[in-house]
PDB file of N, CA and C in Angstrom:
ATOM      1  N   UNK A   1       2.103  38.910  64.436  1.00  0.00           N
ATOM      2  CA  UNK A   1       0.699  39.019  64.154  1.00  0.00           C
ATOM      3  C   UNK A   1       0.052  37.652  64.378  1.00  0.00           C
ATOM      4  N   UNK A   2      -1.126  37.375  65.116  1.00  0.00           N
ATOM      5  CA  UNK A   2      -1.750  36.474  65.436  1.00  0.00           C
ATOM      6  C   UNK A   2      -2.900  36.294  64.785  1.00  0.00           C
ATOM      7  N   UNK A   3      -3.585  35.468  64.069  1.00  0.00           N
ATOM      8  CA  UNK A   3      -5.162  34.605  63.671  1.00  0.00           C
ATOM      9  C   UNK A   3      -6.065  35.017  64.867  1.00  0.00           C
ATOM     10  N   UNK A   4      -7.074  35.039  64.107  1.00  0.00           N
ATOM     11  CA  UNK A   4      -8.627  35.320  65.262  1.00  0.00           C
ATOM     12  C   UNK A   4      -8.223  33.943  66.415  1.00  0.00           C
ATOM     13  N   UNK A   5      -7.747  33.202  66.603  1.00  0.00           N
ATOM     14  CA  UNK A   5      -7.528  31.603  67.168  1.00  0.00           C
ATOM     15  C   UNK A   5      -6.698  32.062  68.090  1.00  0.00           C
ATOM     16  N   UNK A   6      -5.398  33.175  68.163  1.00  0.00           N
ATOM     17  CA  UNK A   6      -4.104  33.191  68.498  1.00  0.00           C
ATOM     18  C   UNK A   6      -3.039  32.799  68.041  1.00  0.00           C
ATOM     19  N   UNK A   7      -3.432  32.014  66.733  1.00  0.00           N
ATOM     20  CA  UNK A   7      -2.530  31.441  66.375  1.00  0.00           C
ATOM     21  C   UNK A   7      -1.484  31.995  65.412  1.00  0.00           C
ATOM     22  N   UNK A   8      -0.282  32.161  65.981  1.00  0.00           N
ATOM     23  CA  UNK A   8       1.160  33.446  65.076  1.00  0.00           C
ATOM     24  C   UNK A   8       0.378  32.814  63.624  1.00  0.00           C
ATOM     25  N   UNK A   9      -0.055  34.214  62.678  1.00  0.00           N
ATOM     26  CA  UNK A   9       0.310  33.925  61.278  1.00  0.00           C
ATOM     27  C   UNK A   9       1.327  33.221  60.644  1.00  0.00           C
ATOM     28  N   UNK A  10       2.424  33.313  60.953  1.00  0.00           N
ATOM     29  CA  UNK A  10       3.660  32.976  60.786  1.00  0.00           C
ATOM     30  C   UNK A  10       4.214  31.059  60.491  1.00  0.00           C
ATOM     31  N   UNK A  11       3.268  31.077  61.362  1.00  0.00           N
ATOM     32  CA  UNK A  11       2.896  29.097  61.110  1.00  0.00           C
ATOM     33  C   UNK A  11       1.662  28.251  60.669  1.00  0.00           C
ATOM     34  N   UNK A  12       0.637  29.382  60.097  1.00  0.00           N
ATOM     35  CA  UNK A  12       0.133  28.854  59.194  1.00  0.00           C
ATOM     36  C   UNK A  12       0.195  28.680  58.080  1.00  0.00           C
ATOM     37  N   UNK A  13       0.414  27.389  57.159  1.00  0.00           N
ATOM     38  CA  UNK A  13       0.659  27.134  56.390  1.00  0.00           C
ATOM     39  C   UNK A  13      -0.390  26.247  55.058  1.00  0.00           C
ATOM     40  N   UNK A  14      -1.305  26.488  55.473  1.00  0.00           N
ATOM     41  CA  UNK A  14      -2.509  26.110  54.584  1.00  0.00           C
ATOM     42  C   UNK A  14      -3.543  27.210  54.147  1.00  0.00           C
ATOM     43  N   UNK A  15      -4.403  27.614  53.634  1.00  0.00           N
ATOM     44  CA  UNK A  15      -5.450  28.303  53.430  1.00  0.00           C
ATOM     45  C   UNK A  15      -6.904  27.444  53.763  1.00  0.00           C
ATOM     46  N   UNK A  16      -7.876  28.146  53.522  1.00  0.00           N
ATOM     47  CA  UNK A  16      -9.261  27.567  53.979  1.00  0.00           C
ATOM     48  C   UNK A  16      -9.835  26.193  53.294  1.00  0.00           C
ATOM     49  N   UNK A  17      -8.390  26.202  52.292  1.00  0.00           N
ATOM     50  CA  UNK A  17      -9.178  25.468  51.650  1.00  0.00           C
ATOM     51  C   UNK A  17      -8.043  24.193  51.375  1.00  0.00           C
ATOM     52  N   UNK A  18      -7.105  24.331  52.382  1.00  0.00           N
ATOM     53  CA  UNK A  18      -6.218  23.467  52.556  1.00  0.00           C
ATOM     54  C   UNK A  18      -5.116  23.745  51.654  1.00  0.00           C
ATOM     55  N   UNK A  19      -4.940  24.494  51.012  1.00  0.00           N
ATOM     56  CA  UNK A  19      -3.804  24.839  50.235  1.00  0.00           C
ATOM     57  C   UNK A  19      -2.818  25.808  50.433  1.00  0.00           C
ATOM     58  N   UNK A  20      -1.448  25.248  50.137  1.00  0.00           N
ATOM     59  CA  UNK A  20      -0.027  25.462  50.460  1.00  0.00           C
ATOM     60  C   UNK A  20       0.027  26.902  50.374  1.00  0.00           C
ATOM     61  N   UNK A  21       0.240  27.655  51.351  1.00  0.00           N
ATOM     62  CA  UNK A  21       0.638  29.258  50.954  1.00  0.00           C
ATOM     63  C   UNK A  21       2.111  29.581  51.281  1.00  0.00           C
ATOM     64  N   UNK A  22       2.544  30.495  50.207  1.00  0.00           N
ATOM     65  CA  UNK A  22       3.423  31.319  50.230  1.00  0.00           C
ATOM     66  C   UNK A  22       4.086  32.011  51.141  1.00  0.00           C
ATOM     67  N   UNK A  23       5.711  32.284  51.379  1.00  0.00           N
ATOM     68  CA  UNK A  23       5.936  33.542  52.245  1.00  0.00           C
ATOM     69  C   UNK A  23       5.086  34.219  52.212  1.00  0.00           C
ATOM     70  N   UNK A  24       4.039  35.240  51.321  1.00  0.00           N
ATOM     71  CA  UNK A  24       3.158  35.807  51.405  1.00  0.00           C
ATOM     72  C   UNK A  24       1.855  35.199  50.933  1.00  0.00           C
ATOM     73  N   UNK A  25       0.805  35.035  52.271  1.00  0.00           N
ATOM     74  CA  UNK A  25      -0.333  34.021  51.949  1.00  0.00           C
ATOM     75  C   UNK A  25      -1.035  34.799  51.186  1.00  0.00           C
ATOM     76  N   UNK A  26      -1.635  34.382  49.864  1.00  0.00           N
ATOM     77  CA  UNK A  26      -2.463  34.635  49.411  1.00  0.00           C
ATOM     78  C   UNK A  26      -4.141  34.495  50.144  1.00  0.00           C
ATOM     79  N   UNK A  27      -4.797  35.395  49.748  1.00  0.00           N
ATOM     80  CA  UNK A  27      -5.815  35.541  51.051  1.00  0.00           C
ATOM     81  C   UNK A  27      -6.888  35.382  49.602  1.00  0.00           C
ATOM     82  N   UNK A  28      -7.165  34.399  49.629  1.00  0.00           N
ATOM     83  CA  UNK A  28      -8.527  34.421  48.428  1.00  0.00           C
ATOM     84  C   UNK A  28     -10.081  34.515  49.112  1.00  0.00           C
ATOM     85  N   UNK A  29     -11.247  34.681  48.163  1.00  0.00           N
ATOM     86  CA  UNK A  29     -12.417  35.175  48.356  1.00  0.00           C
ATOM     87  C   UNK A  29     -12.932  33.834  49.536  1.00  0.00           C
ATOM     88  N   UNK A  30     -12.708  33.239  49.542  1.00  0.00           N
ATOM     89  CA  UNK A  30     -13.246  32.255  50.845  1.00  0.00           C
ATOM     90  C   UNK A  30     -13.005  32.873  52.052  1.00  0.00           C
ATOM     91  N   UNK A  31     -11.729  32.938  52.452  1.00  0.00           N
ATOM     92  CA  UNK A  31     -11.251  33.488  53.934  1.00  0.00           C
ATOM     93  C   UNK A  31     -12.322  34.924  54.216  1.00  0.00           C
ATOM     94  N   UNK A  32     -12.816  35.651  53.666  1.00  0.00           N
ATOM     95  CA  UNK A  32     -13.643  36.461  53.803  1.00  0.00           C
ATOM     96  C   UNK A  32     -15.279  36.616  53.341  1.00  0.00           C
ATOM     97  N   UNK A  33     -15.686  35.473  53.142  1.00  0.00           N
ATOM     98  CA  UNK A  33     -16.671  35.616  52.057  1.00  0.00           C
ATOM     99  C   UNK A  33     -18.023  34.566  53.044  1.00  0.00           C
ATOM    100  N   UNK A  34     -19.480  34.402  52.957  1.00  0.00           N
ATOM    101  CA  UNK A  34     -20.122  33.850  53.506  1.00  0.00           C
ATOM    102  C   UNK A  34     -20.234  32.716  52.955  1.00  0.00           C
ATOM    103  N   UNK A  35     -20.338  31.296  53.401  1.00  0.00           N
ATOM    104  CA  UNK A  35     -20.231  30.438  53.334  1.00  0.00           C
ATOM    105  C   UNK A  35     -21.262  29.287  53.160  1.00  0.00           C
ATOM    106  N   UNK A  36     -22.210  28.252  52.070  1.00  0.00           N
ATOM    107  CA  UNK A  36     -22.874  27.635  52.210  1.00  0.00           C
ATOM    108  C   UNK A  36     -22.581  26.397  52.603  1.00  0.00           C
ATOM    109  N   UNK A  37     -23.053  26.259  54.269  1.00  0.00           N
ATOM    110  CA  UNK A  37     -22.847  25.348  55.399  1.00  0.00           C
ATOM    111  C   UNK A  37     -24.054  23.577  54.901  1.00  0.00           C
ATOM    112  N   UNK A  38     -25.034  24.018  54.108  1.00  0.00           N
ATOM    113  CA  UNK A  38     -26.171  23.180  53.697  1.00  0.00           C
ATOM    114  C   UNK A  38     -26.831  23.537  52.465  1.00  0.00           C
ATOM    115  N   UNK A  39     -27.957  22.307  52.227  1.00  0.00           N
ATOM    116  CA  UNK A  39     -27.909  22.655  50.678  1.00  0.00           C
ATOM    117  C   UNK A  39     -29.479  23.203  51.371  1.00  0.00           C
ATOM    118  N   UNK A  40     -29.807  24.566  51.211  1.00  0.00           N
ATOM    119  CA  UNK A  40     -30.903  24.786  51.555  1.00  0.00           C
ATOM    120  C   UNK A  40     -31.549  26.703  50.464  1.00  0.00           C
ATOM    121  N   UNK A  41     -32.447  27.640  50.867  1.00  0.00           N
ATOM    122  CA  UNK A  41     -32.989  28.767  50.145  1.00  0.00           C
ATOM    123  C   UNK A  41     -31.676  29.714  50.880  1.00  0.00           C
ATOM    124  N   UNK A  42     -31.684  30.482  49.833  1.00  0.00           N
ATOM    125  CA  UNK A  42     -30.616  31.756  49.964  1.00  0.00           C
ATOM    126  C   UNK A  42     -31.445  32.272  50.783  1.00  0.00           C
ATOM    127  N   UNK A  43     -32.708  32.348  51.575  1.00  0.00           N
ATOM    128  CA  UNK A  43     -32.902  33.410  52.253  1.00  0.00           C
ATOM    129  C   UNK A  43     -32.997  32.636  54.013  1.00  0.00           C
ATOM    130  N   UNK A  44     -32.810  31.363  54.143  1.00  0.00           N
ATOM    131  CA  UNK A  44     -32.457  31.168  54.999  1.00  0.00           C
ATOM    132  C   UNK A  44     -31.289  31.214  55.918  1.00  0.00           C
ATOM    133  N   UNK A  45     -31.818  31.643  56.624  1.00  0.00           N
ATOM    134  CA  UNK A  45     -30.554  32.175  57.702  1.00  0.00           C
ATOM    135  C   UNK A  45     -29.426  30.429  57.701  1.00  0.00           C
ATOM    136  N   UNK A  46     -29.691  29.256  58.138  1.00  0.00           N
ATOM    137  CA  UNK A  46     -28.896  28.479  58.739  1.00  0.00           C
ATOM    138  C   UNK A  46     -28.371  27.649  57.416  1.00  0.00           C
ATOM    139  N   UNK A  47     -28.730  28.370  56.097  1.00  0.00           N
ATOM    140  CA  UNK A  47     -27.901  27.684  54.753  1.00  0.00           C
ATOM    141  C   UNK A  47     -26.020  28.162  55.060  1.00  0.00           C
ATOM    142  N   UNK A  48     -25.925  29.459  55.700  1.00  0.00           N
ATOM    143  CA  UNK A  48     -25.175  30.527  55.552  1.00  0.00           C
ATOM    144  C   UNK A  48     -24.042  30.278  57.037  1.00  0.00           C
ATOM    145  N   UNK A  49     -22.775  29.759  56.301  1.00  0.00           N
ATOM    146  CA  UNK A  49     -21.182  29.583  58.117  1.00  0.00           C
ATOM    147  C   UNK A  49     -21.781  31.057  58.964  1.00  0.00           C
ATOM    148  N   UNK A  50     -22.016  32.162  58.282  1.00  0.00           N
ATOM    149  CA  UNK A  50     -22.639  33.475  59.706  1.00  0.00           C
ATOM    150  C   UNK A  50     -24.134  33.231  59.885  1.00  0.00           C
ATOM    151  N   UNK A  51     -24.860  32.714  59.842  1.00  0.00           N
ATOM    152  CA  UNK A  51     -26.202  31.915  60.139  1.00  0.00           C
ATOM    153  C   UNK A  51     -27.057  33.631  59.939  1.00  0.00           C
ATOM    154  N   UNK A  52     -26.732  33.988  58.630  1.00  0.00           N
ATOM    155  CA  UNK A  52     -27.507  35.011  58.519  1.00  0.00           C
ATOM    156  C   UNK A  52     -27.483  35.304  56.944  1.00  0.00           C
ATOM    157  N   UNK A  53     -28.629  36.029  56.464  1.00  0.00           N
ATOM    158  CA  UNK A  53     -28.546  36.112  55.088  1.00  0.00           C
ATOM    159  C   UNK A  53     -27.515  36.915  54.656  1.00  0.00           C
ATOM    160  N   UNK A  54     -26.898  36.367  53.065  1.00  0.00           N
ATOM    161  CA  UNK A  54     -26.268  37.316  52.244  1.00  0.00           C
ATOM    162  C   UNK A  54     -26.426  38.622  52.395  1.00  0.00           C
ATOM    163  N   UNK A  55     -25.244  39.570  52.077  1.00  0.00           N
ATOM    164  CA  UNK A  55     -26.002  41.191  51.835  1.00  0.00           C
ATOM    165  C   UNK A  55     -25.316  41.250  50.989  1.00  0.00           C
ATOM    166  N   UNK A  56     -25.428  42.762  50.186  1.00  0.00           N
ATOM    167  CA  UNK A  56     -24.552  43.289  49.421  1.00  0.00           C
ATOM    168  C   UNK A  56     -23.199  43.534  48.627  1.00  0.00           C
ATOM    169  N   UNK A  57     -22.575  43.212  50.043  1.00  0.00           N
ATOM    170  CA  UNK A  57     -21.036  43.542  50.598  1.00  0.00           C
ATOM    171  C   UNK A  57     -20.666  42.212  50.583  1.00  0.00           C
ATOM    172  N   UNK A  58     -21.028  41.334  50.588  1.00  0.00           N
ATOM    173  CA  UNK A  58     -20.422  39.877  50.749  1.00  0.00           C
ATOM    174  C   UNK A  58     -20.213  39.245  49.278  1.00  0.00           C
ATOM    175  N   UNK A  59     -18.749  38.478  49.691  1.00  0.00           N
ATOM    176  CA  UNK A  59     -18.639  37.724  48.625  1.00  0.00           C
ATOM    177  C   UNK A  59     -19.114  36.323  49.140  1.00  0.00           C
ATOM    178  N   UNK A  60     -20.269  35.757  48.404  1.00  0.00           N
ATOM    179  CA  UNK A  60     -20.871  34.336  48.232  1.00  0.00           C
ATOM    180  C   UNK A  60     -20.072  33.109  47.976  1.00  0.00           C
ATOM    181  N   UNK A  61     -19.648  32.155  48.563  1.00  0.00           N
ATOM    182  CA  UNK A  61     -19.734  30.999  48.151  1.00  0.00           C
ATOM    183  C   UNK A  61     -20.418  29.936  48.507  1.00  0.00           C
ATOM    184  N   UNK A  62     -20.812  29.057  47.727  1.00  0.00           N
ATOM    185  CA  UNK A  62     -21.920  28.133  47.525  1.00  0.00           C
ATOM    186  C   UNK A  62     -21.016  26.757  47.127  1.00  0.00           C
ATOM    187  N   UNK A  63     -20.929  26.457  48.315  1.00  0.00           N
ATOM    188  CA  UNK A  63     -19.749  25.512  48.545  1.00  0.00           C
ATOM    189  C   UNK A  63     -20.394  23.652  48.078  1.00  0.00           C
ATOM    190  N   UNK A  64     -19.618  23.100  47.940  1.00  0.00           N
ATOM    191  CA  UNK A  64     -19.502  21.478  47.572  1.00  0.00           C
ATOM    192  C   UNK A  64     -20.560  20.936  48.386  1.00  0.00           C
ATOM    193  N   UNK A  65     -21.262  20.201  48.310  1.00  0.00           N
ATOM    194  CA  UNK A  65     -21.749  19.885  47.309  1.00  0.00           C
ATOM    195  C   UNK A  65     -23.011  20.610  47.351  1.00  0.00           C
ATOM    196  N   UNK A  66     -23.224  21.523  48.360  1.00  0.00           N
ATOM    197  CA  UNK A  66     -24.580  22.030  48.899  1.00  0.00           C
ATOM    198  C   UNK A  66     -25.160  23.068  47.106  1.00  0.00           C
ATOM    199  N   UNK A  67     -26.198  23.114  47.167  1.00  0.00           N
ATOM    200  CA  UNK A  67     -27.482  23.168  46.514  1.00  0.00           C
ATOM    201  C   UNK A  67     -28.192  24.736  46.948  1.00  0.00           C
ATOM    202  N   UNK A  68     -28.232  25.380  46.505  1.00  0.00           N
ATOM    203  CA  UNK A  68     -28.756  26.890  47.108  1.00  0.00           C
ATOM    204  C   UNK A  68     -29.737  27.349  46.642  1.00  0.00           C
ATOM    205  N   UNK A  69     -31.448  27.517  46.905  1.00  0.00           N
ATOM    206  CA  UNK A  69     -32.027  27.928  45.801  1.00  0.00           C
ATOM    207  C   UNK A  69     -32.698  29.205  46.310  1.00  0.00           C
ATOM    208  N   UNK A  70     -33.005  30.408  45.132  1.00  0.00           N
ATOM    209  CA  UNK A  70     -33.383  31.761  45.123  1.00  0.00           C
ATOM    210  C   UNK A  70     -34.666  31.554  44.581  1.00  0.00           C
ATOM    211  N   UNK A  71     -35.386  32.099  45.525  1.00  0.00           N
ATOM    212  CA  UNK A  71     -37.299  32.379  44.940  1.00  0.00           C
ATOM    213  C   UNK A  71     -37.355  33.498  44.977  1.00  0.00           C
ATOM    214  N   UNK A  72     -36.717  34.618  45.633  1.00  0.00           N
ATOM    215  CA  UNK A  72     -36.983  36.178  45.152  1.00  0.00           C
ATOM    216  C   UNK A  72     -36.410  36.725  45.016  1.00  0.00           C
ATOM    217  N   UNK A  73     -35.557  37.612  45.513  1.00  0.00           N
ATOM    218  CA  UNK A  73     -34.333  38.351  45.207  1.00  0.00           C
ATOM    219  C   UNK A  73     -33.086  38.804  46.536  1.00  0.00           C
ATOM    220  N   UNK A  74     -32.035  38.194  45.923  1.00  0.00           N
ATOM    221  CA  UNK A  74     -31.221  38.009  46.743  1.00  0.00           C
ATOM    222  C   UNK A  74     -29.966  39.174  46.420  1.00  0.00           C
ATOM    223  N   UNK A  75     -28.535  38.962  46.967  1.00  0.00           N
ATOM    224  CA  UNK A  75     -27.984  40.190  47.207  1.00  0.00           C
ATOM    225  C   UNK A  75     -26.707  39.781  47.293  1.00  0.00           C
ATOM    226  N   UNK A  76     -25.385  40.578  46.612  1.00  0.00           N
ATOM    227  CA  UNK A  76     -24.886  39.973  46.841  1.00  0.00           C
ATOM    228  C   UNK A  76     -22.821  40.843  46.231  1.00  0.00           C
ATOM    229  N   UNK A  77     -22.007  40.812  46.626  1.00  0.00           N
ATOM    230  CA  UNK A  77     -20.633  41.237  45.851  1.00  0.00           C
ATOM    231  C   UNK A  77     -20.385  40.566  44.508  1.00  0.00           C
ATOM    232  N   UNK A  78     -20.313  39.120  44.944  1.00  0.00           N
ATOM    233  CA  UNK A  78     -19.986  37.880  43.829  1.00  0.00           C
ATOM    234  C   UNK A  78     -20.547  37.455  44.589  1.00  0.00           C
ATOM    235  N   UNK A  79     -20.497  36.228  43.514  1.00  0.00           N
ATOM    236  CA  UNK A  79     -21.019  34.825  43.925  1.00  0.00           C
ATOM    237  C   UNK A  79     -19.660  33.864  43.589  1.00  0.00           C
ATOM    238  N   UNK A  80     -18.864  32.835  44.057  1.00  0.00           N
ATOM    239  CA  UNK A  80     -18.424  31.822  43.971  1.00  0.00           C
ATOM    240  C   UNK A  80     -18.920  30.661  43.617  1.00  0.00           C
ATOM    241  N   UNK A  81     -19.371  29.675  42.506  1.00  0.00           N
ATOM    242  CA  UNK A  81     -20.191  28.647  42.366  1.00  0.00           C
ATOM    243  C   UNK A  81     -19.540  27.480  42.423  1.00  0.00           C
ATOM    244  N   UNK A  82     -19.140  26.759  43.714  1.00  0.00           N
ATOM    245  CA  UNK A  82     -18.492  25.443  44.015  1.00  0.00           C
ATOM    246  C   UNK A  82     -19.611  24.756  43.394  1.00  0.00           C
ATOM    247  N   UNK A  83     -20.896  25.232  44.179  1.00  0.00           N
ATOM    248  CA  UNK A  83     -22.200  23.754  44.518  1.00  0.00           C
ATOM    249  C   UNK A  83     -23.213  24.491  43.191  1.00  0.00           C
ATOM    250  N   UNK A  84     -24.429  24.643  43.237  1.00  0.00           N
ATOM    251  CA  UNK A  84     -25.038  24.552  42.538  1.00  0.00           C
ATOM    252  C   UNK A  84     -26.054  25.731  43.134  1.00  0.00           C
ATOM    253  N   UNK A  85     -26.670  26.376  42.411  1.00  0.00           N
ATOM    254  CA  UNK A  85     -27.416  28.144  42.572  1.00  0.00           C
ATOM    255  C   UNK A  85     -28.877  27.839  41.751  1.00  0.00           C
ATOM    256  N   UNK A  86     -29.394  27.758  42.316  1.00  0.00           N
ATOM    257  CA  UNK A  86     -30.963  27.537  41.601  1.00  0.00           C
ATOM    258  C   UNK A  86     -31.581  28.608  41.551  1.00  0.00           C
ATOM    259  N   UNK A  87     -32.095  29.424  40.540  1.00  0.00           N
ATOM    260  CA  UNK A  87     -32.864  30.741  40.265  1.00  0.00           C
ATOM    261  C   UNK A  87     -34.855  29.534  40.437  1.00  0.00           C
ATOM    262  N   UNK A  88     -35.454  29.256  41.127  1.00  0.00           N
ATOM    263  CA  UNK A  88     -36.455  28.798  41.237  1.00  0.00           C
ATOM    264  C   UNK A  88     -37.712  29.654  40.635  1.00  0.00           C
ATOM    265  N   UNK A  89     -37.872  30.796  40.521  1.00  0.00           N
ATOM    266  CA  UNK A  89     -39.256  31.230  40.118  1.00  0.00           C
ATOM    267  C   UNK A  89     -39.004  32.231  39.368  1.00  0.00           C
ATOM    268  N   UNK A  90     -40.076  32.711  38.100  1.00  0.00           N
ATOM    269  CA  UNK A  90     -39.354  33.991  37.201  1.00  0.00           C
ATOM    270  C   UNK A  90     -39.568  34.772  38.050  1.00  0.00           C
ATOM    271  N   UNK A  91     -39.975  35.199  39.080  1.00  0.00           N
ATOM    272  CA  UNK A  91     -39.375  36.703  39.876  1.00  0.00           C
ATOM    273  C   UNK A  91     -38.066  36.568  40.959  1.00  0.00           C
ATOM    274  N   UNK A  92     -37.285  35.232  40.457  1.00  0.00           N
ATOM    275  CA  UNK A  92     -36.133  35.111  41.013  1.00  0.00           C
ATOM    276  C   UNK A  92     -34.855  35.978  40.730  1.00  0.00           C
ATOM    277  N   UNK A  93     -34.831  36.915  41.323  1.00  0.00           N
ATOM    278  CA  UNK A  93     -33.449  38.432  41.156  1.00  0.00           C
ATOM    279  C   UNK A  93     -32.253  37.941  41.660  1.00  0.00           C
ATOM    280  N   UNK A  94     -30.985  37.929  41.532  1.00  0.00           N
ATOM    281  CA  UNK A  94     -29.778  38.246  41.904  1.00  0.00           C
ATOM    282  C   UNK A  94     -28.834  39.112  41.654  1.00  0.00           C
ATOM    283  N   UNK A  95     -28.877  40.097  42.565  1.00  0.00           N
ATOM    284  CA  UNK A  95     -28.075  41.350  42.699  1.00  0.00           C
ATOM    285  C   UNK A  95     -26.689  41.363  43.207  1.00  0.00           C
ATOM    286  N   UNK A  96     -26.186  41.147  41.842  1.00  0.00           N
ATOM    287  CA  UNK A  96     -24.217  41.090  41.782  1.00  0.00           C
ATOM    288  C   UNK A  96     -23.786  42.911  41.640  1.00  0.00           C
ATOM    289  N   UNK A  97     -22.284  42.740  42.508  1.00  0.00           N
ATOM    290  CA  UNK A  97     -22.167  44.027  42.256  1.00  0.00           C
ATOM    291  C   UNK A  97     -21.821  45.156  42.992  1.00  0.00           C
ATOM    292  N   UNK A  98     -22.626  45.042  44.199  1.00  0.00           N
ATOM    293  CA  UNK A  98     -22.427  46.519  45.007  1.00  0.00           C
ATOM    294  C   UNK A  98     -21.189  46.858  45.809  1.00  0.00           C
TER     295      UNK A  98
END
């Protein structure tokens, strides 16, 4: 079995986050989850490693040291909180969950 890269599973030996895996790699919520690339609004597309907003179905992380802030209502599986999640205005929603 080969990585999106080509690269045999078989000789990778780190995770996303640089850590030692197992005969059987543990596959944690990063390797699948959208990614905060900058410290910028959850509804901007280029805060986000898929340069597109959160949905539903995604698990969030809001990575080191970046800064994320919500003015209306956002969307979301989980959230992961490396960096910091700003709810900015009282009609600021976050929808955990679906």
């Amino acid at each position: 079995m080969v990585g999106i890269t080509g690269t045999p599973l078989s000789t990778i030996t780190t995770d996303f986050d640089c850590q030692a895996r197992g005969a059987v790699p543990e596959v944690g919520a990063d390797e699948f989850g959208i990614i905060s690339i900058a410290t910028g609004s959850w509804t901007v597309p280029a805060t986000w490693n898929l340069n597109r907003v959160p949905i539903s179905s995604d698990v969030v992380i809001i990575d080191t040291p970046h800064t994320v802030t919500l003015n209306s209502t956002g969307n979301a599986k989980n959230v992961l909180q490396k960096g910091r999640l700003i709810l900015n205005s009282v009609s600021a929603l976050l929808r955990l969950g679906f």
